[in-house]
N, C-alpha and C. Protein backbone atom coordinates (compact mmCIF):
# COMPACT_ATOMS: atom_id res chain seq x y z
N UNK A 1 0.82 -1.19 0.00
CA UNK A 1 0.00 0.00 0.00
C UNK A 1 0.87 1.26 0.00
N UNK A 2 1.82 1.16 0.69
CA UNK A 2 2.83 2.41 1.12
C UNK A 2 3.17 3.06 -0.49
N UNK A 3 3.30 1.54 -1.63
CA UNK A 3 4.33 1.96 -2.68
C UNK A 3 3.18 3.03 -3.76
N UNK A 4 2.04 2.61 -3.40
CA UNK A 4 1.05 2.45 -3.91
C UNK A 4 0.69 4.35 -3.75
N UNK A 5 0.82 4.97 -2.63
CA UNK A 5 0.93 5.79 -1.90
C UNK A 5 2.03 6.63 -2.91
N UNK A 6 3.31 6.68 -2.60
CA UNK A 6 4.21 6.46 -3.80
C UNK A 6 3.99 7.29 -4.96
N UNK A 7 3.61 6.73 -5.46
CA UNK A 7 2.99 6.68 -6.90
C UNK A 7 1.66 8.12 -6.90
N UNK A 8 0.86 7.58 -6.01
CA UNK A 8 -0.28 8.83 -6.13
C UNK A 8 0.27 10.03 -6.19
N UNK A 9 1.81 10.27 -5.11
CA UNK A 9 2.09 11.89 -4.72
C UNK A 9 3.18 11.79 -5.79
N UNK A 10 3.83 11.42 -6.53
CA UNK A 10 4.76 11.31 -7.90
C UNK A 10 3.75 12.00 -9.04
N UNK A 11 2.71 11.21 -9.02
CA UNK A 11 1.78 11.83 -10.14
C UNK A 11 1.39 13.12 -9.71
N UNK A 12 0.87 13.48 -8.92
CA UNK A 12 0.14 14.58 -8.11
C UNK A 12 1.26 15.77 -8.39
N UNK A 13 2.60 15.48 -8.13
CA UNK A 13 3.55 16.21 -7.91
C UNK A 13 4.01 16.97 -9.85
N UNK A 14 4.04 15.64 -10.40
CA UNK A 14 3.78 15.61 -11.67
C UNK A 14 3.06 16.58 -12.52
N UNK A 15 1.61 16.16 -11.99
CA UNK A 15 0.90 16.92 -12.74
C UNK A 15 0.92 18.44 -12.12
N UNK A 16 1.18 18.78 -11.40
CA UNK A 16 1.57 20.27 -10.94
C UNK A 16 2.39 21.09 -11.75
N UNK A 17 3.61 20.01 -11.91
CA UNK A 17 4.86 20.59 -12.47
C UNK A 17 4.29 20.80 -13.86
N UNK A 18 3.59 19.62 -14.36
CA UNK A 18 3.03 20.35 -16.29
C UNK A 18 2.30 20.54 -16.17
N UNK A 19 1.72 21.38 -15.26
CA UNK A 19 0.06 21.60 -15.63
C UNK A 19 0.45 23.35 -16.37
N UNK A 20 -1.09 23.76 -17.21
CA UNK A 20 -0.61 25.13 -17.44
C UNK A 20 -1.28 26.08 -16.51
N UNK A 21 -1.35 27.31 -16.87
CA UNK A 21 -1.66 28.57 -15.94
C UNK A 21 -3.43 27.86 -15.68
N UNK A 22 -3.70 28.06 -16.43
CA UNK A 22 -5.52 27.56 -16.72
C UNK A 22 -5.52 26.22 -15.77
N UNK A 23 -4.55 25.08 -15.64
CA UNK A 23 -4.83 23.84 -15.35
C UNK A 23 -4.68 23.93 -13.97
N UNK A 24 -3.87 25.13 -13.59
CA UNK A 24 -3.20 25.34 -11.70
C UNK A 24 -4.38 25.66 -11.47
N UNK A 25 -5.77 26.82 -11.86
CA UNK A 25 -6.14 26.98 -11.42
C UNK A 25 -7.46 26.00 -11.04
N UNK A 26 -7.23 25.51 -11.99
CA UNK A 26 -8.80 24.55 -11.60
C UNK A 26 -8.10 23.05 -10.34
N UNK A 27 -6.59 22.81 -10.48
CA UNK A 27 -6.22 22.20 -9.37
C UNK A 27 -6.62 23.25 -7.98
N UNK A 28 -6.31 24.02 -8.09
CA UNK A 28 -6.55 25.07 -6.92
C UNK A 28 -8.05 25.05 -6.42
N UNK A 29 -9.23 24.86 -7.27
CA UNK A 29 -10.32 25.15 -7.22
C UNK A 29 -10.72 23.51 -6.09
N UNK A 30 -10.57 22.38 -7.16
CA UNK A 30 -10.08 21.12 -6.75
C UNK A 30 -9.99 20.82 -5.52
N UNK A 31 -8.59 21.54 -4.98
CA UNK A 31 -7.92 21.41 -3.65
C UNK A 31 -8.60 22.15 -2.58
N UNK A 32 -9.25 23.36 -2.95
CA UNK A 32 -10.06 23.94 -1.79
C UNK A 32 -11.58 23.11 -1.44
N UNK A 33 -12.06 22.57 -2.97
CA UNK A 33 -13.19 21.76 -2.69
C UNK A 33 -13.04 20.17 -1.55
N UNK A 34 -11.70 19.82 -1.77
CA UNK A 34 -11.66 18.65 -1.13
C UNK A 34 -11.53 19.02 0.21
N UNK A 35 -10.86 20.46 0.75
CA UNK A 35 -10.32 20.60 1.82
C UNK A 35 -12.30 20.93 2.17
N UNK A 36 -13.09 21.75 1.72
CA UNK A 36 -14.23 21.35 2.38
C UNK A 36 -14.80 20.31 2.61
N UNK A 37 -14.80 19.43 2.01
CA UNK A 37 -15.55 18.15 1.85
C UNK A 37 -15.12 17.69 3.17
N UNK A 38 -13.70 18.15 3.33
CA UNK A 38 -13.02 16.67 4.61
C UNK A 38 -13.95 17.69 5.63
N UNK A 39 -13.99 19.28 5.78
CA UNK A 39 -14.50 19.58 6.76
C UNK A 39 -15.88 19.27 7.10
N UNK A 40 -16.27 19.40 5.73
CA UNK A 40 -18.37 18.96 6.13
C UNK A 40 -17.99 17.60 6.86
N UNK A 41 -17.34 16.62 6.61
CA UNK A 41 -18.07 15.49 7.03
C UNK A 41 -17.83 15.34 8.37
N UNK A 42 -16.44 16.55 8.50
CA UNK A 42 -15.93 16.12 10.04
C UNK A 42 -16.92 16.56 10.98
N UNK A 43 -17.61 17.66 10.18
CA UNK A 43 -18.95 18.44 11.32
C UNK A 43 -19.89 17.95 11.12
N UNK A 44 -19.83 16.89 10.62
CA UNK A 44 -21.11 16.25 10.62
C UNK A 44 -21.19 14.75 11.44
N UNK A 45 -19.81 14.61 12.36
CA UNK A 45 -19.66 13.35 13.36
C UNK A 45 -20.09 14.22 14.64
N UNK A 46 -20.15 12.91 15.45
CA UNK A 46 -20.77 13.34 16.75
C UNK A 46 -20.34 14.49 17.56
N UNK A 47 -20.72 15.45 18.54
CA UNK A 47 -19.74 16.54 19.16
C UNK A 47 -18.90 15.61 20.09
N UNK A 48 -19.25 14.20 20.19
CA UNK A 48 -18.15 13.44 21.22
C UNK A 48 -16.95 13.39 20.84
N UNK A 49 -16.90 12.84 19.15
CA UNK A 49 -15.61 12.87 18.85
C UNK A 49 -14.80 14.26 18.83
N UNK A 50 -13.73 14.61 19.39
CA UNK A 50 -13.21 15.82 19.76
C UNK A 50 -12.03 15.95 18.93
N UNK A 51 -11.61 15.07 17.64
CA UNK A 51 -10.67 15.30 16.77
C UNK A 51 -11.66 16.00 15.92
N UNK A 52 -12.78 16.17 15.49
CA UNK A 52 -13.57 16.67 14.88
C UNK A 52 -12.98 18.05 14.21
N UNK A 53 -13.62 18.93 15.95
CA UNK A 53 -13.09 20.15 15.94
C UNK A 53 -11.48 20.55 15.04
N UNK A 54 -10.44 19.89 15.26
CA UNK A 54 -9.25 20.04 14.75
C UNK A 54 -9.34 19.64 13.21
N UNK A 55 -10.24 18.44 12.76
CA UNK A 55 -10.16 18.14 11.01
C UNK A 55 -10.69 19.20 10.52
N UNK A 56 -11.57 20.31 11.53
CA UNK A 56 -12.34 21.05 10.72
C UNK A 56 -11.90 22.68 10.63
N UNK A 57 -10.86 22.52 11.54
CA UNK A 57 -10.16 23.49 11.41
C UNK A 57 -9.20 23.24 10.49
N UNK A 58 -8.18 22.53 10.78
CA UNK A 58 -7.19 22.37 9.57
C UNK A 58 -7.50 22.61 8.09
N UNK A 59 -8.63 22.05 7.89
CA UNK A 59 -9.40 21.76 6.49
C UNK A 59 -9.95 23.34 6.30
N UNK A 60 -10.69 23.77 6.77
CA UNK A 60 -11.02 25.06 6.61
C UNK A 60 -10.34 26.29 6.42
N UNK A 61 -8.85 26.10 7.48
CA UNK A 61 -7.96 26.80 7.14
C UNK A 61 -6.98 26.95 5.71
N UNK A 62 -6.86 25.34 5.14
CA UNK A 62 -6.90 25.02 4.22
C UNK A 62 -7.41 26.04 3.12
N UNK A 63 -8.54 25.51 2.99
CA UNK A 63 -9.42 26.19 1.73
C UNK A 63 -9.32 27.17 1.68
N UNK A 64 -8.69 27.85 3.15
CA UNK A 64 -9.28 29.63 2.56
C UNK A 64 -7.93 29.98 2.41
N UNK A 65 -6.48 29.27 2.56
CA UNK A 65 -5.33 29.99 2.16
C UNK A 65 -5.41 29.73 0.43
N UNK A 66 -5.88 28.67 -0.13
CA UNK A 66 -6.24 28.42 -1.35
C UNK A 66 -6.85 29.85 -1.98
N UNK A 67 -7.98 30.05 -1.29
CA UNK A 67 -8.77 30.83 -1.87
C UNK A 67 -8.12 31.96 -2.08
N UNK A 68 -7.29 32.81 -0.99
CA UNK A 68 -6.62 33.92 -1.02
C UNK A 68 -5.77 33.47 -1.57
N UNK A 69 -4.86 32.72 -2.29
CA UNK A 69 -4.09 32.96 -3.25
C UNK A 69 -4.86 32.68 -4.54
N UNK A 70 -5.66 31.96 -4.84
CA UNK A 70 -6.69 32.39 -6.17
C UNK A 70 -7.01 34.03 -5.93
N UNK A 71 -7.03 34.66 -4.82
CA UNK A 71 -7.52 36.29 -4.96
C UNK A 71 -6.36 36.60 -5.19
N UNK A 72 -5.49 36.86 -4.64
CA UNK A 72 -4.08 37.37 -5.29
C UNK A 72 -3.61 36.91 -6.16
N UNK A 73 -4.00 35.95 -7.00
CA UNK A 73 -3.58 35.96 -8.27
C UNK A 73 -4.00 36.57 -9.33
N UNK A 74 -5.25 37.14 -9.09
CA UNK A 74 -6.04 38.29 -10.10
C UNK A 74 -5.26 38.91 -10.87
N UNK A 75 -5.19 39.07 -11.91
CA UNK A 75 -4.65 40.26 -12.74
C UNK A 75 -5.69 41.76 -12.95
N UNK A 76 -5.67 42.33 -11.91
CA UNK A 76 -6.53 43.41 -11.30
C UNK A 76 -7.01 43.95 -13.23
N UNK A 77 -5.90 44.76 -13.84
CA UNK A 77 -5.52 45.39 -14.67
C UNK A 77 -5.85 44.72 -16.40
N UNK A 78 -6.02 43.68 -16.33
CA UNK A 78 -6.18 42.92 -17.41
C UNK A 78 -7.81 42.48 -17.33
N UNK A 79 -8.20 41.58 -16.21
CA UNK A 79 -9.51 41.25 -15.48
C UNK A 79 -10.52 42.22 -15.62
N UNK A 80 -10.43 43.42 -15.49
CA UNK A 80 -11.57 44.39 -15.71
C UNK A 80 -12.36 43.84 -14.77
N UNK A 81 -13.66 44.22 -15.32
CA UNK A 81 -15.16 43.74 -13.93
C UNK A 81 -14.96 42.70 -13.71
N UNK A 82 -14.75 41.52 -15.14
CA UNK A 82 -14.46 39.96 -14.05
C UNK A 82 -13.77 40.01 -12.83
N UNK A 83 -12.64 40.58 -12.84
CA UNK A 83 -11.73 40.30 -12.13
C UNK A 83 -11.87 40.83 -10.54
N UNK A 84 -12.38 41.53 -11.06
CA UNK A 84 -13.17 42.75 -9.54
C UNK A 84 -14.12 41.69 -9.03
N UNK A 85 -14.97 41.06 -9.97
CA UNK A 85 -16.24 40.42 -9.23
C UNK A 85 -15.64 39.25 -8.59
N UNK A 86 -14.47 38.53 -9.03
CA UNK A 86 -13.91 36.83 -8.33
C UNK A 86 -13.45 37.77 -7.23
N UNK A 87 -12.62 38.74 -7.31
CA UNK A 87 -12.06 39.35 -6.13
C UNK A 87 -13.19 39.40 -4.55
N UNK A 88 -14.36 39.58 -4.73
CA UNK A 88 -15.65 40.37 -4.01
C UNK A 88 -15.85 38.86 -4.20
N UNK A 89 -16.14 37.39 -4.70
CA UNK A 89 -16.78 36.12 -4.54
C UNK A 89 -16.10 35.70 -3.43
N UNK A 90 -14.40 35.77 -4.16
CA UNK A 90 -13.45 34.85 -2.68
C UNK A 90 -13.16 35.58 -1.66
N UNK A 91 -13.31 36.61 -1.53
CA UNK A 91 -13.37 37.56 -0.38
C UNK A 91 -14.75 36.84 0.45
N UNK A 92 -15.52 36.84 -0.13
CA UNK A 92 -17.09 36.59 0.22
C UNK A 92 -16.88 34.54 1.08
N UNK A 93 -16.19 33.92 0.23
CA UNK A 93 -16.27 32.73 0.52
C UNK A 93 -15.22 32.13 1.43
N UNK A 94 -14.27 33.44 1.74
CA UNK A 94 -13.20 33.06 3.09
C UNK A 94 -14.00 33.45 4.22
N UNK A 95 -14.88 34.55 3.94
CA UNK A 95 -15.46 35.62 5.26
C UNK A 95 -16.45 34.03 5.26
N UNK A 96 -17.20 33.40 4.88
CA UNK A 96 -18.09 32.72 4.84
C UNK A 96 -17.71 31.61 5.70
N UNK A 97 -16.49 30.76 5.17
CA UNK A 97 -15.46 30.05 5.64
C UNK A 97 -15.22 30.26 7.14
N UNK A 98 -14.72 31.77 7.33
CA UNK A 98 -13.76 31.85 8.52
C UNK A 98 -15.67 31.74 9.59
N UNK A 99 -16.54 31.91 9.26
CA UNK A 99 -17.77 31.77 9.83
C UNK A 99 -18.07 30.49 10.15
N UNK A 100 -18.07 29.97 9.06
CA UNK A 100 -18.14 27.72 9.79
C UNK A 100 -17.15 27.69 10.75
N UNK A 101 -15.94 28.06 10.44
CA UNK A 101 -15.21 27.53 11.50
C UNK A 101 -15.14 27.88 12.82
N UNK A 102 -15.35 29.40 12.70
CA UNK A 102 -15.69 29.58 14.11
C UNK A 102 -17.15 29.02 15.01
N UNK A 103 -18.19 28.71 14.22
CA UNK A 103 -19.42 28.43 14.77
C UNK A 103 -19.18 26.81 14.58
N UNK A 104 -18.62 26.18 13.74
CA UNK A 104 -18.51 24.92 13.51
C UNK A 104 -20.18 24.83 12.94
N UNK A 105 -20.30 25.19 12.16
CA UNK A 105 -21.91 25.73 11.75
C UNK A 105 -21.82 25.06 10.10
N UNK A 106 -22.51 24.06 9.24
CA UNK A 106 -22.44 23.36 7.94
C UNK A 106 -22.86 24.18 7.25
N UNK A 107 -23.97 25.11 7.61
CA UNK A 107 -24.45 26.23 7.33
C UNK A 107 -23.66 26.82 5.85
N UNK A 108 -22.69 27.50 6.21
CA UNK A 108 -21.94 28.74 5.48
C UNK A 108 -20.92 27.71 4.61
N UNK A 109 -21.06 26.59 5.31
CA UNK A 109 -19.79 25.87 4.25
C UNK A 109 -20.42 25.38 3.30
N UNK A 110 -21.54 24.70 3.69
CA UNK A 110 -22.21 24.45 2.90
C UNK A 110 -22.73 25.12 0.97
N UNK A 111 -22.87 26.31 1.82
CA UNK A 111 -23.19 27.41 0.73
C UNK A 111 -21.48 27.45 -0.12
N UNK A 112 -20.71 27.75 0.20
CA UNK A 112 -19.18 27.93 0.03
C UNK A 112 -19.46 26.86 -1.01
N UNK A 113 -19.38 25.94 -0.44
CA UNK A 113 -19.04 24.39 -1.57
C UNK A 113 -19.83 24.41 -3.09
N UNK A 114 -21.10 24.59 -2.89
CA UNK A 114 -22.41 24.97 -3.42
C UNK A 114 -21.65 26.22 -4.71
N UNK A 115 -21.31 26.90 -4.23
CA UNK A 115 -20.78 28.42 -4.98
C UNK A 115 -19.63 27.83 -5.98
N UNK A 116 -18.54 27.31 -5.04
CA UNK A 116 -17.31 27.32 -5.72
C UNK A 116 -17.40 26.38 -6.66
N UNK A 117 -18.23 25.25 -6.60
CA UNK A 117 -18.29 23.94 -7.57
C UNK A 117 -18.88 25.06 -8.85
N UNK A 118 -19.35 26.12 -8.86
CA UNK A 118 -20.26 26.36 -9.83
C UNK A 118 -19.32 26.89 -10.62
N UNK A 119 -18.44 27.79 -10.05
CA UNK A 119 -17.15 28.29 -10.35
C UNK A 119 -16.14 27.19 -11.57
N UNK A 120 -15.82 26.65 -10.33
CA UNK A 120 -14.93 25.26 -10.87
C UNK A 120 -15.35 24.87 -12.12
N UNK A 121 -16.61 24.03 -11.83
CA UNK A 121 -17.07 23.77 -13.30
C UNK A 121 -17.07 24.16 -14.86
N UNK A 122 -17.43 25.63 -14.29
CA UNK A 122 -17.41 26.72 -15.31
C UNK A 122 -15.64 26.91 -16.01
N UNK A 123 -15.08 27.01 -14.84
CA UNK A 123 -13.72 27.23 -15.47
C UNK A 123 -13.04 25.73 -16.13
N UNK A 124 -13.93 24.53 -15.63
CA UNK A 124 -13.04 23.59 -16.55
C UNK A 124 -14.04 23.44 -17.88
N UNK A 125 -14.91 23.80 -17.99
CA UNK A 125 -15.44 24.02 -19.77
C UNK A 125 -14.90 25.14 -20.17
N UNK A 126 -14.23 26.21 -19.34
CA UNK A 126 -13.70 27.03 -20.25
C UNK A 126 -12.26 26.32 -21.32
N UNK A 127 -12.07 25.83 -19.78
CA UNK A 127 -10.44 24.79 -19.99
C UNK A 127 -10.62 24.33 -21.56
N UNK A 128 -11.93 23.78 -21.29
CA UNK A 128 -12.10 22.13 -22.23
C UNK A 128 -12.45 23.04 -24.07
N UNK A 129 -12.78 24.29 -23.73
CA UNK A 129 -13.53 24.91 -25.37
C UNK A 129 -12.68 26.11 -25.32
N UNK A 130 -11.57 26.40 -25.08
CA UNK A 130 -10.96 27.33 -25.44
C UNK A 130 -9.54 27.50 -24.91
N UNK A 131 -8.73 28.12 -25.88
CA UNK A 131 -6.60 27.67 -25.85
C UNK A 131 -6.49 29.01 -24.78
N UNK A 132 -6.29 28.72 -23.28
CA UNK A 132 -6.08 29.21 -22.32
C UNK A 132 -4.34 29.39 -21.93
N UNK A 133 -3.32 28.94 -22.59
CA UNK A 133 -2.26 29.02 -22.69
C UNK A 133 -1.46 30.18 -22.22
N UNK A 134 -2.25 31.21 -22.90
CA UNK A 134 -1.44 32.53 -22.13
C UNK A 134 -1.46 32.91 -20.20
N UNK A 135 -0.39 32.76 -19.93
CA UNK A 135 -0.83 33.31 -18.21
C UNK A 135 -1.63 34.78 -18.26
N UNK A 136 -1.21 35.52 -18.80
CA UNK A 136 -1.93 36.79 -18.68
C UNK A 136 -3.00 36.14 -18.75
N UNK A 137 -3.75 35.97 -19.94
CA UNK A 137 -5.23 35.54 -19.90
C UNK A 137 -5.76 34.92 -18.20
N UNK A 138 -5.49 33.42 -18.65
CA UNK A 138 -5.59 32.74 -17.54
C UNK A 138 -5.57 33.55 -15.65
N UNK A 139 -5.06 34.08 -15.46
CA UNK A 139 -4.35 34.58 -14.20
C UNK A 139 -5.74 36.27 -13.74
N UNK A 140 -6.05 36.75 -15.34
CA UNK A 140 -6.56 37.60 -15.31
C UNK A 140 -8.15 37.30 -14.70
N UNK A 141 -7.92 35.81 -15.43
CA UNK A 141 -9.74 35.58 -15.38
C UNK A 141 -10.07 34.91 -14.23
N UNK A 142 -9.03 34.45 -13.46
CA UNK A 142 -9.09 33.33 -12.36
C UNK A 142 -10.00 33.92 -11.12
């Protein structure tokens, strides 16, 4: 199993290294979605179990350093209104974020997950119907 293990973070590591500007970001999108997922489910075990609290912090903290570097990656200047409006979404979905975690509340994450998949999605049909190659582009629209 270990080798097996191995192999997953080789590829993982892999596909980072060739991915393009367009492909980081939808890993990014990806990586914040999973880091919620681990948190919904952790708030969704008993209040007995008391590792809870900590998966759901870690995980939450997670997603939203993700998120703020998807906001600082904006290309303010290129982006125009798009770029203003993702700015005002992930602003919106860390403040949302830093709210589950403090209430431990499924509530706001819930919504978060809900939002960003819509996001995600969107940006991997952009991926899939149009040559995203340039970072300017890419970086602008993220």
């Amino acid at each position: 199993m270990e080798g097996h293990r191995n192999y997953a973070k080789v590829y993982r590591e892999n596909s980072i290294l060739t991915a393009s500007p367009g492909q980081l970001v939808l890993l990014m999108f990806d990586g914040a979605l999973r880091s919620m997922a681990l948190a919904h489910i952790a708030l969704e075990r008993p209040p007995s179990d008391f590792r809870r609290i900590e998966v759901v912090n870690r995980e939450l903290l997670k997603a939203q350093a993700i998120l703020s570097q998807l906001r600082g990656s904006l290309n303010r200047e290129a982006g125009g209104e798009f770029a203003k409006t993702m700015d005002g979404l992930y602003a919106y979905y860390n403040r949302r974020l830093m709210e589950a975690n403090m209430s431990k509340d499924v509530t706001p994450l819930a919504e978060v997950e809900q939002l960003l998949k819509v996001v995600r999605d969107a940006w991997a049909e952009m991926l899939r119907t149009q040559d995203v190659s340039e970072p300017s582009v890419t970086m602008a629209s993220a």
